[in-house]
C-alpha atoms as a PDB file:
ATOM      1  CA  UNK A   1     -19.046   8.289 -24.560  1.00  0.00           C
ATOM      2  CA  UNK A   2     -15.680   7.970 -22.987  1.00  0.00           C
ATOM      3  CA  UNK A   3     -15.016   4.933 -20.542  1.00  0.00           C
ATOM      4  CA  UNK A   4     -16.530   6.363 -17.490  1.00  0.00           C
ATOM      5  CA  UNK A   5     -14.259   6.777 -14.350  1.00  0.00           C
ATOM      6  CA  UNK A   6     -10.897   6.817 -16.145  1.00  0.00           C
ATOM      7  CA  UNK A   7      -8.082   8.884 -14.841  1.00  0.00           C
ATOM      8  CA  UNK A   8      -6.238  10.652 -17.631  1.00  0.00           C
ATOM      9  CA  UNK A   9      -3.405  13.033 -16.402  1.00  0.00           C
ATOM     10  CA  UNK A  10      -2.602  16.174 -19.291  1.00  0.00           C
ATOM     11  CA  UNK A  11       0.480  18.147 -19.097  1.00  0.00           C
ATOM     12  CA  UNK A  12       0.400  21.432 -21.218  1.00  0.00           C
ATOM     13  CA  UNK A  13       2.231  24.543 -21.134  1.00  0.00           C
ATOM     14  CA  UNK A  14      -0.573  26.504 -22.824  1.00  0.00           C
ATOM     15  CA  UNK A  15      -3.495  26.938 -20.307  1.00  0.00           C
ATOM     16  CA  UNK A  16      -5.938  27.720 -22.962  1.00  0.00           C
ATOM     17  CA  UNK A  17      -4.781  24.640 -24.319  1.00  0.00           C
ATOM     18  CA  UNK A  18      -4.886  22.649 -20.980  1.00  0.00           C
ATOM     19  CA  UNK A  19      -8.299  23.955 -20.846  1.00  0.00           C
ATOM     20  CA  UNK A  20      -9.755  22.964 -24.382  1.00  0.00           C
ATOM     21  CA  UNK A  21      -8.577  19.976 -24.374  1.00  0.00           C
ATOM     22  CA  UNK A  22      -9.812  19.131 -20.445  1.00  0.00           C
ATOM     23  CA  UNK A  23     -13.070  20.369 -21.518  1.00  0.00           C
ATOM     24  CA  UNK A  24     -13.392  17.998 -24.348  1.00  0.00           C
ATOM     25  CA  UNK A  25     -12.278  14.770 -22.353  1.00  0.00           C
ATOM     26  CA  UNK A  26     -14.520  16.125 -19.835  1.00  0.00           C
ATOM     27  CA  UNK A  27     -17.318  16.056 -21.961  1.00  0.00           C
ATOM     28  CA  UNK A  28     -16.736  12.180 -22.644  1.00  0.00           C
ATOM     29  CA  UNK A  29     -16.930  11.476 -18.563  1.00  0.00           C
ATOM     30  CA  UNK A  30     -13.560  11.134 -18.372  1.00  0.00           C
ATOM     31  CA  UNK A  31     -11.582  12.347 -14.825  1.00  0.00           C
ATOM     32  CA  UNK A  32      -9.035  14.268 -16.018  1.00  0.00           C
ATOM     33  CA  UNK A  33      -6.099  16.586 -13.678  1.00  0.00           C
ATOM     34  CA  UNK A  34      -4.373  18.720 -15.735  1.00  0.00           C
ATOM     35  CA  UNK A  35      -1.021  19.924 -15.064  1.00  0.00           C
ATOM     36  CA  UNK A  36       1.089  23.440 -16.917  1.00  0.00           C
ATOM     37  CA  UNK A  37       4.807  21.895 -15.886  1.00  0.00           C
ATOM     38  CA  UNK A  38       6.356  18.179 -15.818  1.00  0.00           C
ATOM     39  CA  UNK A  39       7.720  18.306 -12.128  1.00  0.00           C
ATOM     40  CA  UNK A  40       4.180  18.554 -10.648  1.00  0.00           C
ATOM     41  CA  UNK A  41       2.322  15.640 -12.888  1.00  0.00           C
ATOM     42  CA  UNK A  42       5.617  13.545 -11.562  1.00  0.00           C
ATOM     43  CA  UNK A  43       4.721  14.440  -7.531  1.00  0.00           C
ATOM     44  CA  UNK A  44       1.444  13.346  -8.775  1.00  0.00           C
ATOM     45  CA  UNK A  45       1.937  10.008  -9.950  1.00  0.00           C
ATOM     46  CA  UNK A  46       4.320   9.255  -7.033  1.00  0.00           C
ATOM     47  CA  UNK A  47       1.447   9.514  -5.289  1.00  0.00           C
ATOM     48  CA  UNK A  48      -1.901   8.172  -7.259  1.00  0.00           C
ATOM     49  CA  UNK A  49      -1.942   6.126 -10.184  1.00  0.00           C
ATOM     50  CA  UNK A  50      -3.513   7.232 -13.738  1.00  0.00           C
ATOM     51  CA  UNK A  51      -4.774   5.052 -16.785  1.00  0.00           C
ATOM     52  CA  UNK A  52      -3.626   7.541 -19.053  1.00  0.00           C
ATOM     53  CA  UNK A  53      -1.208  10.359 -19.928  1.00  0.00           C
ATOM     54  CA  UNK A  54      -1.196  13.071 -22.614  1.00  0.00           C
ATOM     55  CA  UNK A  55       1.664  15.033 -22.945  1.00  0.00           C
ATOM     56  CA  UNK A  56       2.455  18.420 -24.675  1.00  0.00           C
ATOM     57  CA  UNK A  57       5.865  17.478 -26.351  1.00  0.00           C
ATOM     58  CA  UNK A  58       7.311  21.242 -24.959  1.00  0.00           C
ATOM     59  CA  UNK A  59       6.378  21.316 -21.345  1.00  0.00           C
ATOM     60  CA  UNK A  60       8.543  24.846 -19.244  1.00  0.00           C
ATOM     61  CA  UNK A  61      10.770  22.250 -16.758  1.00  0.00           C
ATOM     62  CA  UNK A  62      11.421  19.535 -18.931  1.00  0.00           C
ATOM     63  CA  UNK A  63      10.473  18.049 -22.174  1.00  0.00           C
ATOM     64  CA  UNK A  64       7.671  15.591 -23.134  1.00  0.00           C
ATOM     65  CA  UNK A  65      10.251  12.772 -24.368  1.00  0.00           C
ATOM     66  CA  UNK A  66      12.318  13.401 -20.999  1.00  0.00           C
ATOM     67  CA  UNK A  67       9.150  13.135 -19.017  1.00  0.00           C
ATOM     68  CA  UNK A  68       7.987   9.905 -20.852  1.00  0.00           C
ATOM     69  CA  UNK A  69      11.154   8.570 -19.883  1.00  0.00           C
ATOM     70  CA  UNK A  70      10.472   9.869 -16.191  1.00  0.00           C
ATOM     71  CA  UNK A  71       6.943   8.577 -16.195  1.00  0.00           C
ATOM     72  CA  UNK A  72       7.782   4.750 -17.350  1.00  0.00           C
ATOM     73  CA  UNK A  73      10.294   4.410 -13.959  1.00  0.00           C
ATOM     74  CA  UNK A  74       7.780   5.591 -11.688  1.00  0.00           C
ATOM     75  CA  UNK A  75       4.665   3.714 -13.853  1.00  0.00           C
ATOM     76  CA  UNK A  76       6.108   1.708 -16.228  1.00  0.00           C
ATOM     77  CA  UNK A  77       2.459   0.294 -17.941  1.00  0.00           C
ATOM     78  CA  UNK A  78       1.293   3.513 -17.950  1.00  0.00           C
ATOM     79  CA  UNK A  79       0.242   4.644 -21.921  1.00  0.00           C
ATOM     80  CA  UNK A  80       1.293   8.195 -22.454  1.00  0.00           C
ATOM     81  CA  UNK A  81       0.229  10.113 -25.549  1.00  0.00           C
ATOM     82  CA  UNK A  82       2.767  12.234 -26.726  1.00  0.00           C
ATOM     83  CA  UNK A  83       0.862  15.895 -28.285  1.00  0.00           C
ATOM     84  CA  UNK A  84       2.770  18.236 -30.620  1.00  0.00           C
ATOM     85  CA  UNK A  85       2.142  20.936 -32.232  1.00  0.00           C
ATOM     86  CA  UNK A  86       4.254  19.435 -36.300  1.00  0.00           C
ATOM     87  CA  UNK A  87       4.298  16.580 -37.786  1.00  0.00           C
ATOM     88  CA  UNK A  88       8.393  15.995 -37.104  1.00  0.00           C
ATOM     89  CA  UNK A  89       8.757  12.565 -37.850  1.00  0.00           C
ATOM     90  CA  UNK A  90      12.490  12.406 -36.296  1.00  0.00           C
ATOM     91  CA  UNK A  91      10.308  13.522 -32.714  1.00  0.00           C
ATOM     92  CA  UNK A  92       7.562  10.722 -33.899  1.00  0.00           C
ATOM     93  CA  UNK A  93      10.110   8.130 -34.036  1.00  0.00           C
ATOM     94  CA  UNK A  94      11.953   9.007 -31.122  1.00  0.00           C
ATOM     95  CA  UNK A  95       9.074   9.427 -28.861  1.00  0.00           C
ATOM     96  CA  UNK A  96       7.521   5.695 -30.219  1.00  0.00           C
ATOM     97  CA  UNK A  97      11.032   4.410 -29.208  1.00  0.00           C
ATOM     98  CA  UNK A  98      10.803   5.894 -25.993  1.00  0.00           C
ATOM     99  CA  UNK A  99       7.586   4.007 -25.111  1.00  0.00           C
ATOM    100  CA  UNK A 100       4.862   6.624 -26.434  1.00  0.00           C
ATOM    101  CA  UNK A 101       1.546   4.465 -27.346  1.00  0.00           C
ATOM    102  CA  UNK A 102       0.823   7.122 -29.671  1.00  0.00           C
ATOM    103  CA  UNK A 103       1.872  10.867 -31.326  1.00  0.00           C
ATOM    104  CA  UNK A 104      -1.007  13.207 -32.143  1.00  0.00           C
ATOM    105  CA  UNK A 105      -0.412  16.969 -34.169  1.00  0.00           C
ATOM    106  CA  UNK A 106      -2.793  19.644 -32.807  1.00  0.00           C
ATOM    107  CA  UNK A 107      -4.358  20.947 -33.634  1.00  0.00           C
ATOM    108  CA  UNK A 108      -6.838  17.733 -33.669  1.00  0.00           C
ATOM    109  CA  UNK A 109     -10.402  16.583 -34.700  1.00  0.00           C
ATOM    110  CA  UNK A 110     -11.987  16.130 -31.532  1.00  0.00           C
ATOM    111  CA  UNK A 111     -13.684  12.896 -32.752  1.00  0.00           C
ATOM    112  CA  UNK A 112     -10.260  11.922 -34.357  1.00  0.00           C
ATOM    113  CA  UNK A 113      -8.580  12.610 -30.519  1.00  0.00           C
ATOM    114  CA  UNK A 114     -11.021  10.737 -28.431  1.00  0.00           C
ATOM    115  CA  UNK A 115     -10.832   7.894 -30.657  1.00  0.00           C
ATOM    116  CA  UNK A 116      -7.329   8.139 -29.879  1.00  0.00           C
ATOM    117  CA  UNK A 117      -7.493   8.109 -26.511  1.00  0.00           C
ATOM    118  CA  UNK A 118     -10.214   5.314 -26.370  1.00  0.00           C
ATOM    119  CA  UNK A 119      -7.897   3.274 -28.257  1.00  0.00           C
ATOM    120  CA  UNK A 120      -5.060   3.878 -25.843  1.00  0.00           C
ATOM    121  CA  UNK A 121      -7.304   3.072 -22.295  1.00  0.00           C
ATOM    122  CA  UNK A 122      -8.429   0.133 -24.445  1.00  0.00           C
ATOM    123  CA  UNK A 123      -5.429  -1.666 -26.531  1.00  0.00           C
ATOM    124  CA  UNK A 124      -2.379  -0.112 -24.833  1.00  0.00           C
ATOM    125  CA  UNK A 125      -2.126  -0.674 -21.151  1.00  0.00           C
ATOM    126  CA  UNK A 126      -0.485  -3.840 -20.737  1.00  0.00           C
ATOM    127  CA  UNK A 127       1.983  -3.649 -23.965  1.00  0.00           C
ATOM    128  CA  UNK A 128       5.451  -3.405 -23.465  1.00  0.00           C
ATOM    129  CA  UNK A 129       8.591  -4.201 -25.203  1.00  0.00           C
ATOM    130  CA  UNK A 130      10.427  -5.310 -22.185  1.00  0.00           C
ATOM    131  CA  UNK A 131       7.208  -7.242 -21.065  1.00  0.00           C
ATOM    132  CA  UNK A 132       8.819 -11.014 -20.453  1.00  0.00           C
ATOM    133  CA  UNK A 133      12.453 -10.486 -20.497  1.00  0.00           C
ATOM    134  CA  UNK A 134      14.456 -11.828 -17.968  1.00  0.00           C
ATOM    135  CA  UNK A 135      15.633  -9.901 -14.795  1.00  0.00           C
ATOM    136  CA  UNK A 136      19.266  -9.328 -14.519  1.00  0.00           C
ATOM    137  CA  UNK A 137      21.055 -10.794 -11.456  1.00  0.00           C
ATOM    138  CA  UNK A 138      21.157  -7.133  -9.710  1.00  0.00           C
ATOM    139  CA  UNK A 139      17.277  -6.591 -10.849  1.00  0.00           C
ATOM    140  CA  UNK A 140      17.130 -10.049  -8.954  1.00  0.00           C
ATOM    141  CA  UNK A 141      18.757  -9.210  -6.244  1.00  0.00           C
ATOM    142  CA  UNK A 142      16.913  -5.534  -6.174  1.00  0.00           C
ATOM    143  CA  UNK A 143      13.713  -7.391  -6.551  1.00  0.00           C
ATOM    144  CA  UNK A 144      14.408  -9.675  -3.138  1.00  0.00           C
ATOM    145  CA  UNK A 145      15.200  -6.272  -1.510  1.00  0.00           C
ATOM    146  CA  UNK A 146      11.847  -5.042  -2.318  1.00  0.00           C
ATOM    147  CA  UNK A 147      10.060  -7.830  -1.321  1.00  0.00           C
ATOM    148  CA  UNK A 148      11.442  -7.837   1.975  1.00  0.00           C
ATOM    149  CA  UNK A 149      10.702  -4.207   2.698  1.00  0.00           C
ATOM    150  CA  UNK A 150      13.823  -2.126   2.171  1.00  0.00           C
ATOM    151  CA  UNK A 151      13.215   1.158   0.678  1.00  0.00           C
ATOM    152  CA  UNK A 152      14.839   2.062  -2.017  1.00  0.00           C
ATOM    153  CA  UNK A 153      17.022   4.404  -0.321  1.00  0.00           C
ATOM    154  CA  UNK A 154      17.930   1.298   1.470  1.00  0.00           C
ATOM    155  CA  UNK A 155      18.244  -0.568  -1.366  1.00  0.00           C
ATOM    156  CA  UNK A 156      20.576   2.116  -2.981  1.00  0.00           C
ATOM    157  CA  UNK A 157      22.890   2.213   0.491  1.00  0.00           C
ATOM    158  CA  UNK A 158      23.007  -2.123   0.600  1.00  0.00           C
ATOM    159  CA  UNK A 159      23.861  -1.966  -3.079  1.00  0.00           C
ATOM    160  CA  UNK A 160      26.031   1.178  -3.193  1.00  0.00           C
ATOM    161  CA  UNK A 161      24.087   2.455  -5.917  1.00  0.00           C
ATOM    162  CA  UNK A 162      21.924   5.701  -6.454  1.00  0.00           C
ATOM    163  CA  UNK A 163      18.707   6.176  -5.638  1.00  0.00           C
ATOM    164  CA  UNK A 164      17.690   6.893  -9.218  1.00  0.00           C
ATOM    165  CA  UNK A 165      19.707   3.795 -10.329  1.00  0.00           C
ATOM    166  CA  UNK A 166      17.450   1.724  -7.791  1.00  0.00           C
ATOM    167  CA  UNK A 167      14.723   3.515  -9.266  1.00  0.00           C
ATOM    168  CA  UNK A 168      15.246   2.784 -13.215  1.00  0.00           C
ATOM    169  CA  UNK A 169      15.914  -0.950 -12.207  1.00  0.00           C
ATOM    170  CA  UNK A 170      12.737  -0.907  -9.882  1.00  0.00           C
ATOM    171  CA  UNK A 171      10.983   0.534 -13.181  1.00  0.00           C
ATOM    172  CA  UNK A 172      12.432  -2.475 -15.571  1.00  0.00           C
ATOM    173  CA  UNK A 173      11.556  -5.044 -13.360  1.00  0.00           C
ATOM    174  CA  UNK A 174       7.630  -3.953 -13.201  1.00  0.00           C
ATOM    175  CA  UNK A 175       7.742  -3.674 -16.639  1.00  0.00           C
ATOM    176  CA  UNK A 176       9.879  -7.032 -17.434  1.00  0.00           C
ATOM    177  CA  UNK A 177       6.789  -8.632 -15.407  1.00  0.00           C
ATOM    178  CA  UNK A 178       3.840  -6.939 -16.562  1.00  0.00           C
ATOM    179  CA  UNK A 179       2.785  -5.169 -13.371  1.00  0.00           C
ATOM    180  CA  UNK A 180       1.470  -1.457 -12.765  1.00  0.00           C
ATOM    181  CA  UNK A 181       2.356  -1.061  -8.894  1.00  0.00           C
ATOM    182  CA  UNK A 182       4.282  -2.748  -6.041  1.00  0.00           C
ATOM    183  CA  UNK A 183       0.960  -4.769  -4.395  1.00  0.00           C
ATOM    184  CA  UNK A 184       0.772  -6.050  -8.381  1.00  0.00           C
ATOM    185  CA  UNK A 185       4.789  -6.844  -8.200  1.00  0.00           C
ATOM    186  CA  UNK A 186       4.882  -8.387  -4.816  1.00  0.00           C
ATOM    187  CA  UNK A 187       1.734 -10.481  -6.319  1.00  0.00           C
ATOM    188  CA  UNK A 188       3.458 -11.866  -9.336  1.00  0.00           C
ATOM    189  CA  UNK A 189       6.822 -12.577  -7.401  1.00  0.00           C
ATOM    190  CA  UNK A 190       5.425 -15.282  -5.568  1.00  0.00           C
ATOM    191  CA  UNK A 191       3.374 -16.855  -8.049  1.00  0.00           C
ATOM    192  CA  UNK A 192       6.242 -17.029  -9.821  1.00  0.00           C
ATOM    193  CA  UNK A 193       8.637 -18.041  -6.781  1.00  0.00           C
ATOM    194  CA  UNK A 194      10.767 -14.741  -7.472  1.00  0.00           C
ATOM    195  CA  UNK A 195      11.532 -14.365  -3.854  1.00  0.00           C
ATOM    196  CA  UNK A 196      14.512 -16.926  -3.522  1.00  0.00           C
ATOM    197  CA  UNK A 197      17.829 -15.491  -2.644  1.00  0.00           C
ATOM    198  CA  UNK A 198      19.540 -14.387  -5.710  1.00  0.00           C
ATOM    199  CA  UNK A 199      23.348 -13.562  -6.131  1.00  0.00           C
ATOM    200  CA  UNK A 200      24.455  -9.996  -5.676  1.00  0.00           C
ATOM    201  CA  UNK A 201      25.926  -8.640  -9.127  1.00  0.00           C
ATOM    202  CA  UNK A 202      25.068  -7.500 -12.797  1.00  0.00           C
END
């Protein structure tokens, strides 16, 4: 039986395929939103947070390693499951590399693919490479921006940055610290007395 009450977020362009496959983690109690293009699965995470995401590697709007590299700035713990359709180890490696917990060919054993997702809610969620490293002196100084309230479209105007820049650096920093949203972030700066003024620069 799946782990009851976890969100799992599936991006397909197929819809019989978005359909099996919600069926089947359906059938193991898990809550699962399925999505047929990358943009709207993005709104969606802006928005809620998921414990896991599965991810056709061909997706209409934009592909499933460019949307795994979306998803880990806007949730950077997140484990995403990368689904494809050959066993192309060149798109194995590269999608592993880009943060993937795991790469599945379909078609799939059912038994085989719930084990793999079990093993992903389970094992994954708080491994990351960049889990530890130290925050540049901009991600510092981004960080005490944060913390005081500036958006980052304030953040991006202070630093004369982008807002996507802002973004990816917001989306290091969670991940450099081992935290899945900004109450977790704000959390772990001052236990760890993150919140002093910090030079401006890179």
């Amino acid at each position: 039986m799946g782990i009851t009450g976890k969100r799992i977020y599936l991006v397909d362009d197929e819809p019989e395929v978005l359909s099996s496959v919600s069926r089947t983690l359906r059938a193991y109690h898990y809550n699962v939103m399925g999505f047929t293009n990358a943009a709207d699965c993005l709104r969606q995470l802006r928005k809620n947070d998921c414990d896991l995401l599965i991810v056709g590697v061909k997706t209409p709007d934009m592909d499933g390693v460019a949307l795994l590299h979306e998803t880990k700035e806007i949730a950077p713990l997140l484990p995403v499951i990368i689904v494809a359709g050959c066993a192309d180890i060149p798109l194995a490696v590269s999608v592993m590399k880009a943060g993937a917990v795991d790469f599945i060919k379909r078609p799939f054993n059912r038994k085989h693919f719930i084990r793999k997702v079990e093993d992903a809610l389970t094992n994954h969620r708080h491994l990351d490479p960049m889990l530890g490293d130290q925050l540049t002196r901009v991600q510092k100084r981004i960080l005490e921006l944060i913390l005081s309230g500036r958006s980052n479209k304030r953040i991006a105007y202070i630093l004369g940055r982008s807002v996507r820049t802002i973004e990816s650096h917001r989306g290091k920093i969670m991940r450099k610290l081992g935290v899945a949203n900004i109450v977790d972030l704000v959390k772990k700066a001052y236990r760890m007395d993150l919140n002093q003024s910090s030079e401006e620069g890179e």
